[in-house]
N, C-alpha and C. Protein backbone atom coordinates (compact mmCIF):
# COMPACT_ATOMS: atom_id res chain seq x y z
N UNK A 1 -5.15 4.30 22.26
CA UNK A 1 -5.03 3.26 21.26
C UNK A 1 -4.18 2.14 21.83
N UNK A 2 -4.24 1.20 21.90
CA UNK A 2 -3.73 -0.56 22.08
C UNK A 2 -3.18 -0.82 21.34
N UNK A 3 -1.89 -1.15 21.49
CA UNK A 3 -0.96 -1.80 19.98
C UNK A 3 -1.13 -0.72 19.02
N UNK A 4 -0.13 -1.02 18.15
CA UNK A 4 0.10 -0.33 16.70
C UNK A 4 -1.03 -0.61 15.62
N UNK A 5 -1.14 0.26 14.89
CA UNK A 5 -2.36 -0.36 14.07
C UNK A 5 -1.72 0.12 12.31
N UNK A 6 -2.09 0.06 11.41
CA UNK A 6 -1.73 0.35 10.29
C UNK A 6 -3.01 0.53 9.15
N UNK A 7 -2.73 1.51 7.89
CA UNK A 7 -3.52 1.52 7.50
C UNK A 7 -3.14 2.08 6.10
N UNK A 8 -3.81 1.75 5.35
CA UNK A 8 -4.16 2.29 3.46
C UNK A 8 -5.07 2.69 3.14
N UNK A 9 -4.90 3.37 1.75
CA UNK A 9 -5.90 3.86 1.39
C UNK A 9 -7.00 2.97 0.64
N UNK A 10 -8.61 3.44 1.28
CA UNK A 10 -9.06 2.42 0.63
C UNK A 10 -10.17 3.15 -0.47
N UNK A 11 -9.64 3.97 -0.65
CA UNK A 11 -10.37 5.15 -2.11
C UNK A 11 -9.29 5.55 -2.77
N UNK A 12 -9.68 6.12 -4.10
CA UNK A 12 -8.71 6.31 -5.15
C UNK A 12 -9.09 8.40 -4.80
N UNK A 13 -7.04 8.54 -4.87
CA UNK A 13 -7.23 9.84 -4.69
C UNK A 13 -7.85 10.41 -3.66
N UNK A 14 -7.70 11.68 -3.00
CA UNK A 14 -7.97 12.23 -1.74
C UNK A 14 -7.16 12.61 -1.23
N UNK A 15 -5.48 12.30 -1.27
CA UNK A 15 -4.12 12.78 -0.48
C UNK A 15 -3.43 12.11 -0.97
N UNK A 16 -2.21 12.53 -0.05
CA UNK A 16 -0.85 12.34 -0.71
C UNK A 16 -0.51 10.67 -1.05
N UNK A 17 -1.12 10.06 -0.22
CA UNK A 17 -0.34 8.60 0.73
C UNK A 17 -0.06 7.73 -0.93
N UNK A 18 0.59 6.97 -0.79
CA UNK A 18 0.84 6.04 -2.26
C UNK A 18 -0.10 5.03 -1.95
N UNK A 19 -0.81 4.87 -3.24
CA UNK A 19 -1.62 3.86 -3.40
C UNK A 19 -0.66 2.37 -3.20
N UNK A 20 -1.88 1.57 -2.25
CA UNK A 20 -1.03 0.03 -2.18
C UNK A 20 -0.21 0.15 -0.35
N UNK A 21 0.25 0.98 -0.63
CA UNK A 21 1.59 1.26 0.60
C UNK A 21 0.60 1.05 2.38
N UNK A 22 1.35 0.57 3.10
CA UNK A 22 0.95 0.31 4.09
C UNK A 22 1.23 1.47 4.98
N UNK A 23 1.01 2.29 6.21
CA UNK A 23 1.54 3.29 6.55
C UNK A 23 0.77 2.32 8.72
N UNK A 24 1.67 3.31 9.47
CA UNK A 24 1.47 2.95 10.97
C UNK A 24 1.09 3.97 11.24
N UNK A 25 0.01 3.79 11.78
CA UNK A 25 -1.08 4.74 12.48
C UNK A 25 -0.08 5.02 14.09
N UNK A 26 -0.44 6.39 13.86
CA UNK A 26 0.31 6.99 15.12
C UNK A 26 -1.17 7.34 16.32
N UNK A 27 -2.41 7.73 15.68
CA UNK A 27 -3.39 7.60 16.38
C UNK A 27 -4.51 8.39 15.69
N UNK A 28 -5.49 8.15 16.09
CA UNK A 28 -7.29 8.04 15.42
C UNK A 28 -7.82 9.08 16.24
N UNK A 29 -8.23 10.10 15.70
CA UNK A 29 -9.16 10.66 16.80
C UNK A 29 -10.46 11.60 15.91
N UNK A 30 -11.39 11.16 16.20
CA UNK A 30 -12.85 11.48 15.11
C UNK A 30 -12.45 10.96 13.87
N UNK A 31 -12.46 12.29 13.37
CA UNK A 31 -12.63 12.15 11.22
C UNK A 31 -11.24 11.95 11.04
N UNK A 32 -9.90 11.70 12.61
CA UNK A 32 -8.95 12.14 11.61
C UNK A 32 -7.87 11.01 12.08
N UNK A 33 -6.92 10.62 11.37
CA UNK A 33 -6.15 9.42 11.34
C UNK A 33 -4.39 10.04 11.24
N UNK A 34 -3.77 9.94 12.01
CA UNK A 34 -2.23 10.83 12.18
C UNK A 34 -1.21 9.37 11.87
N UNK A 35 -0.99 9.32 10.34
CA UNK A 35 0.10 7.86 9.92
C UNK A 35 1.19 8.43 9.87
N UNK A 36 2.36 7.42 10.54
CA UNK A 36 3.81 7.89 9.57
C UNK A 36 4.26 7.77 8.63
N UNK A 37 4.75 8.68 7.94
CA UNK A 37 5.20 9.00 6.41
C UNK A 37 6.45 9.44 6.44
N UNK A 38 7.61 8.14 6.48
CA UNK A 38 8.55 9.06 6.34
C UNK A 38 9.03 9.39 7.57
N UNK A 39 8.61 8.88 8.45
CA UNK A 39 9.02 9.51 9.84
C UNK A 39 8.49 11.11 10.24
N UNK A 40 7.48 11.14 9.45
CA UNK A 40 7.08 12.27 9.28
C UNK A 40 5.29 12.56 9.88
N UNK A 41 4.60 12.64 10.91
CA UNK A 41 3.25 12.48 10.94
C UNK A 41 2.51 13.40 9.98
N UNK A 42 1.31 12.26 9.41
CA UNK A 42 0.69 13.07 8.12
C UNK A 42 -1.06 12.88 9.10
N UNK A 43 -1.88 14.11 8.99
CA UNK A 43 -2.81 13.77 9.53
C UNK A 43 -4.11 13.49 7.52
N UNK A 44 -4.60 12.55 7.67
CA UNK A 44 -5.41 11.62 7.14
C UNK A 44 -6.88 11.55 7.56
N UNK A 45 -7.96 12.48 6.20
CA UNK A 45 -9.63 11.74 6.88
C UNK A 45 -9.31 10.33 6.90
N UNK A 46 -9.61 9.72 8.29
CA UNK A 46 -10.11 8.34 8.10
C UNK A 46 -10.91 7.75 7.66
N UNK A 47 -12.14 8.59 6.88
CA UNK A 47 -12.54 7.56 5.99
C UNK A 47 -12.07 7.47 4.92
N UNK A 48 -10.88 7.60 4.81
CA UNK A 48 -9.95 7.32 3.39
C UNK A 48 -9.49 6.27 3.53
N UNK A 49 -9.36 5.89 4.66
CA UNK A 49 -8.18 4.69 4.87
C UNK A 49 -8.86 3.60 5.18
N UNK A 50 -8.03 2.30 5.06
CA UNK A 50 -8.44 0.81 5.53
C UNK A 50 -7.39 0.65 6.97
N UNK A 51 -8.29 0.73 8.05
CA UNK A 51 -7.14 0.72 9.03
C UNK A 51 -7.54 -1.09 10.15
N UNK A 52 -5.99 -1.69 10.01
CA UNK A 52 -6.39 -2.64 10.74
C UNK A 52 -5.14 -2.85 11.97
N UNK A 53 -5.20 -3.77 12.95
CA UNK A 53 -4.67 -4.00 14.02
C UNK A 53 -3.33 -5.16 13.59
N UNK A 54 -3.25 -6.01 12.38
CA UNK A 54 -2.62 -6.89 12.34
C UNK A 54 -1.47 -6.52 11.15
N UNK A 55 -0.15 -6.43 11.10
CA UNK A 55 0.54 -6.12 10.15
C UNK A 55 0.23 -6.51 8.98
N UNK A 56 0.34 -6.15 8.15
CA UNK A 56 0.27 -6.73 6.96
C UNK A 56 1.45 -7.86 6.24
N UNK A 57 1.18 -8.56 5.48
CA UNK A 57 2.32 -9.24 5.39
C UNK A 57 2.02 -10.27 3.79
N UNK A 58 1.33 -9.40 3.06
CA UNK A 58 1.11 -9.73 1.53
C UNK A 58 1.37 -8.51 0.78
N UNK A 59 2.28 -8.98 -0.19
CA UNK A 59 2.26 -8.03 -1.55
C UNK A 59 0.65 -7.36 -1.73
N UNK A 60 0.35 -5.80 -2.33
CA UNK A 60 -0.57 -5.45 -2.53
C UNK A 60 -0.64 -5.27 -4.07
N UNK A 61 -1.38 -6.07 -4.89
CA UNK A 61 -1.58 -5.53 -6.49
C UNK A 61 -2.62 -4.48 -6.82
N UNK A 62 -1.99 -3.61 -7.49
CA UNK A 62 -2.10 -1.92 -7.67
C UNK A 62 -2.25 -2.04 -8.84
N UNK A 63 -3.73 -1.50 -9.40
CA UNK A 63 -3.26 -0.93 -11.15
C UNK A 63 -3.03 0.50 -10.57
N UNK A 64 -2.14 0.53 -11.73
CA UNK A 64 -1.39 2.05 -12.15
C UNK A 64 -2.37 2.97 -12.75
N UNK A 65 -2.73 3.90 -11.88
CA UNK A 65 -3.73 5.03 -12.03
C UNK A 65 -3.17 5.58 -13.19
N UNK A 66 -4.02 6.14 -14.00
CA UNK A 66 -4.22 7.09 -15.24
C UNK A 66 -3.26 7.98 -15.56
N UNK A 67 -3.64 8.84 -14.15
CA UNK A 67 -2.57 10.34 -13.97
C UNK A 67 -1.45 9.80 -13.47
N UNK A 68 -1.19 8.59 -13.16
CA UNK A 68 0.38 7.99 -12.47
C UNK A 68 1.43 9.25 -13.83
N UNK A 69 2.70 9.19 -12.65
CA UNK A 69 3.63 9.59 -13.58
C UNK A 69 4.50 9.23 -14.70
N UNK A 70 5.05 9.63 -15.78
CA UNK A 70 5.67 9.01 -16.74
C UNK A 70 6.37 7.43 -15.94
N UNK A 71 7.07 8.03 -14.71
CA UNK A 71 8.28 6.84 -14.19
C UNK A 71 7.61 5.44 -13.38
N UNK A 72 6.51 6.25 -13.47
CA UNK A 72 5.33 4.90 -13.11
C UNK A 72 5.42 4.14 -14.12
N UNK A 73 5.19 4.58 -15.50
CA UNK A 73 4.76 3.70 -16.82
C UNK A 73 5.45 2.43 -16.86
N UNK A 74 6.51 2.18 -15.95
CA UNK A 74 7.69 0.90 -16.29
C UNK A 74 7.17 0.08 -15.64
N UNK A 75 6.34 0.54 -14.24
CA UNK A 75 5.97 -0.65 -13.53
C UNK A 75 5.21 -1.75 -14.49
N UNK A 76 4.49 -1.24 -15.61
CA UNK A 76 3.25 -2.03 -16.18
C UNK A 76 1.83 -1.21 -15.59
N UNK A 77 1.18 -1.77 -16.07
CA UNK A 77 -0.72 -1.30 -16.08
C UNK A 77 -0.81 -1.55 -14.52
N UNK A 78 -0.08 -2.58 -13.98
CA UNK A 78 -0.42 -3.25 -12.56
C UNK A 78 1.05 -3.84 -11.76
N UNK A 79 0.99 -3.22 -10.72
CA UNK A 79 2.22 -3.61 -9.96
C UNK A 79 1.85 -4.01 -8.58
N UNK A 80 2.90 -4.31 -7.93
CA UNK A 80 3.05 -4.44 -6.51
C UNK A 80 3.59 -3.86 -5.59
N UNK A 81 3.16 -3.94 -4.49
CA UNK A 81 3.62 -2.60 -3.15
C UNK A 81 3.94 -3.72 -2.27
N UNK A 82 5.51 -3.47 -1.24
CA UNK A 82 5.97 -4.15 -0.04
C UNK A 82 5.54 -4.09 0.89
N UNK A 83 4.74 -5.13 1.46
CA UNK A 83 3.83 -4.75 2.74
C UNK A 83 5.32 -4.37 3.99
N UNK A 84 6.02 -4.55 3.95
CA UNK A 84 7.03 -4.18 4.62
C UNK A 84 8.02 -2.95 4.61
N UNK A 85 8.50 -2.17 3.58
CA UNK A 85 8.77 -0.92 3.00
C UNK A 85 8.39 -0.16 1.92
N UNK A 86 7.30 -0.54 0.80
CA UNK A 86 6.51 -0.17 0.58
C UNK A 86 7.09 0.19 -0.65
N UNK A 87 7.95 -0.08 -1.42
CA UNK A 87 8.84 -0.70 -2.63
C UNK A 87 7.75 -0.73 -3.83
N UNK A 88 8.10 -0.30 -4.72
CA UNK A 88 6.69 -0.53 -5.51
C UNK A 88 7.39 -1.72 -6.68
N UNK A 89 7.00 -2.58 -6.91
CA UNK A 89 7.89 -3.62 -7.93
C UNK A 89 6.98 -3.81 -9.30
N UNK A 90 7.59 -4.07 -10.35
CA UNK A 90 6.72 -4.35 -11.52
C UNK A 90 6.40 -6.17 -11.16
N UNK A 91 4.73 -6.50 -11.85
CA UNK A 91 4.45 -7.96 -11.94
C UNK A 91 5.49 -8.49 -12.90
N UNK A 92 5.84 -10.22 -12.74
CA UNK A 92 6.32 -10.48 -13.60
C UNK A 92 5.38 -10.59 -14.63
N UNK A 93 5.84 -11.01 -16.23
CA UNK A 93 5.67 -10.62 -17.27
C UNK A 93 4.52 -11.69 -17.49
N UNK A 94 5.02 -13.02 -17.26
CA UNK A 94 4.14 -14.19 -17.21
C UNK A 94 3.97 -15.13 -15.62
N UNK A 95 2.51 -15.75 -16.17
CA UNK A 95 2.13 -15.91 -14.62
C UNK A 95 1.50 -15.20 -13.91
N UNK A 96 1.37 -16.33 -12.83
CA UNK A 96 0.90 -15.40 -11.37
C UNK A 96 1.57 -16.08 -10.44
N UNK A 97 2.96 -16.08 -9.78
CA UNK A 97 3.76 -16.36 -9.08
C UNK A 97 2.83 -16.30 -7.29
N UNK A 98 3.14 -17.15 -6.47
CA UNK A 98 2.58 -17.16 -5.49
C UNK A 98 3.09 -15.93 -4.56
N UNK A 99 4.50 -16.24 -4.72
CA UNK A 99 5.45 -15.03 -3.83
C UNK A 99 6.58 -14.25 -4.61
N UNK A 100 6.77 -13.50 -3.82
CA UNK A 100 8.25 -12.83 -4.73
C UNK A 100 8.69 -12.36 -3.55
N UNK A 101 10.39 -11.82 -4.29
CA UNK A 101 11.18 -10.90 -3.27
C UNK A 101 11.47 -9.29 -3.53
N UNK A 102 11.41 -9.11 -2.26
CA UNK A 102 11.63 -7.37 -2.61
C UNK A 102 13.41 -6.78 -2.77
N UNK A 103 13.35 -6.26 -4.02
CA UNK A 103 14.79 -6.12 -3.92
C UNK A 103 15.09 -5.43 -2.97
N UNK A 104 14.65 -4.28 -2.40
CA UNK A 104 14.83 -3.06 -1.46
C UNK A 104 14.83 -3.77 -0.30
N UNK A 105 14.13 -4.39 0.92
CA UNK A 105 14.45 -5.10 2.09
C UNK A 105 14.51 -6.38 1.89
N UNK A 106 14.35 -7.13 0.80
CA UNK A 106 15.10 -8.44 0.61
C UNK A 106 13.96 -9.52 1.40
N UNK A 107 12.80 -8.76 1.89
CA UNK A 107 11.39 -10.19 2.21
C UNK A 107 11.19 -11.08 1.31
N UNK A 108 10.55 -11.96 1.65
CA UNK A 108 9.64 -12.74 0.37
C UNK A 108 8.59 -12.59 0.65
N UNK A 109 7.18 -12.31 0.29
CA UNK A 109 5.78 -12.33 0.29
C UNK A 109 4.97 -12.78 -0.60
N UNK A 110 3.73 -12.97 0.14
CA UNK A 110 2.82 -13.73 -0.52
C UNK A 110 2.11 -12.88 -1.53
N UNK A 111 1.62 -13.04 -2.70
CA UNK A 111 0.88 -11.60 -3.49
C UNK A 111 -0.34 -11.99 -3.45
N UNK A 112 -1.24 -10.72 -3.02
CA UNK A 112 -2.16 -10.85 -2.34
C UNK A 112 -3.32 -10.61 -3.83
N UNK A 113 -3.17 -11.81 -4.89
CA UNK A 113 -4.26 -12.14 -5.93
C UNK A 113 -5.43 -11.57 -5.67
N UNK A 114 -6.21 -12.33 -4.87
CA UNK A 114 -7.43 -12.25 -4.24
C UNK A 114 -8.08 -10.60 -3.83
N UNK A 115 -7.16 -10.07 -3.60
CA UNK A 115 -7.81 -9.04 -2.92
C UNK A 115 -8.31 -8.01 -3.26
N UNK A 116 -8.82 -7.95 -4.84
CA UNK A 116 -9.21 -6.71 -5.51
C UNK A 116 -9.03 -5.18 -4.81
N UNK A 117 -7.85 -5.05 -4.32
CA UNK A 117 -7.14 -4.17 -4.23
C UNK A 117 -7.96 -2.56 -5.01
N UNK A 118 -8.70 -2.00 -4.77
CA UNK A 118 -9.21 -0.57 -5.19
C UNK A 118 -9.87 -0.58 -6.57
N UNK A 119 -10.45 -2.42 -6.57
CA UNK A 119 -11.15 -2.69 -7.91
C UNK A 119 -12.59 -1.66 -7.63
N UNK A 120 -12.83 -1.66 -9.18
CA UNK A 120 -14.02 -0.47 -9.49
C UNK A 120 -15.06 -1.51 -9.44
């Protein structure tokens, strides 16, 4: 593998990984995709994942799955994930703000509107 590569999930459900969250591919080999989690290697079917070569560097908007947990419920119906530590933040209330900051590593990013993110 060439350079670092990174990758998400691009199906609902199938493993552990948090929806939205960006993870670094440690390496690809057939059906199977080895990301770090945690400092931890998780091996991953790759066809679960969206795997690309270029960091990411936009907020990801997430609706909040069904079975999410009670402590999910605060985020709202729909939140955001830190393309940088992977922070899950609630939307603000009104609007659609271009960028925000992550309280946890303190970035600013762009929120990635557009990207129907694991739309049905």
């Amino acid at each position: 593998m060439s350079g670092f590569r990174w990758a998400r999930l691009q199906v609902d459900g199938g493993c552990s990984l948090r929806r939205g969250a960006w993870y670094r591919v440690t390496r690809v080999a057939g059906l199977e995709a080895v990301v770090d989690v945690n400092r931890q290697p998780q091996a991953v079917p790759s066809y679960l994942l969206q795997i690309v070569a270029t960091p990411p560097r936009c907020w990801t908007v997430v609706a909040r799955p069904r079975t999410a947990p009670r402590a999910a419920a605060a985020l709202g119906p729909r939140y955001v994930v830190c393309p940088s530590c992977r922070e899950r933040s609630p939307l603000p209330a009104q609007g659609r703000p271009r960028t925000l900051a992550c309280s946890r590593c303190r970035g600013e990013f762009e929120i990635a509107w557009n990207e129907g993110y694991l739309a049905s």
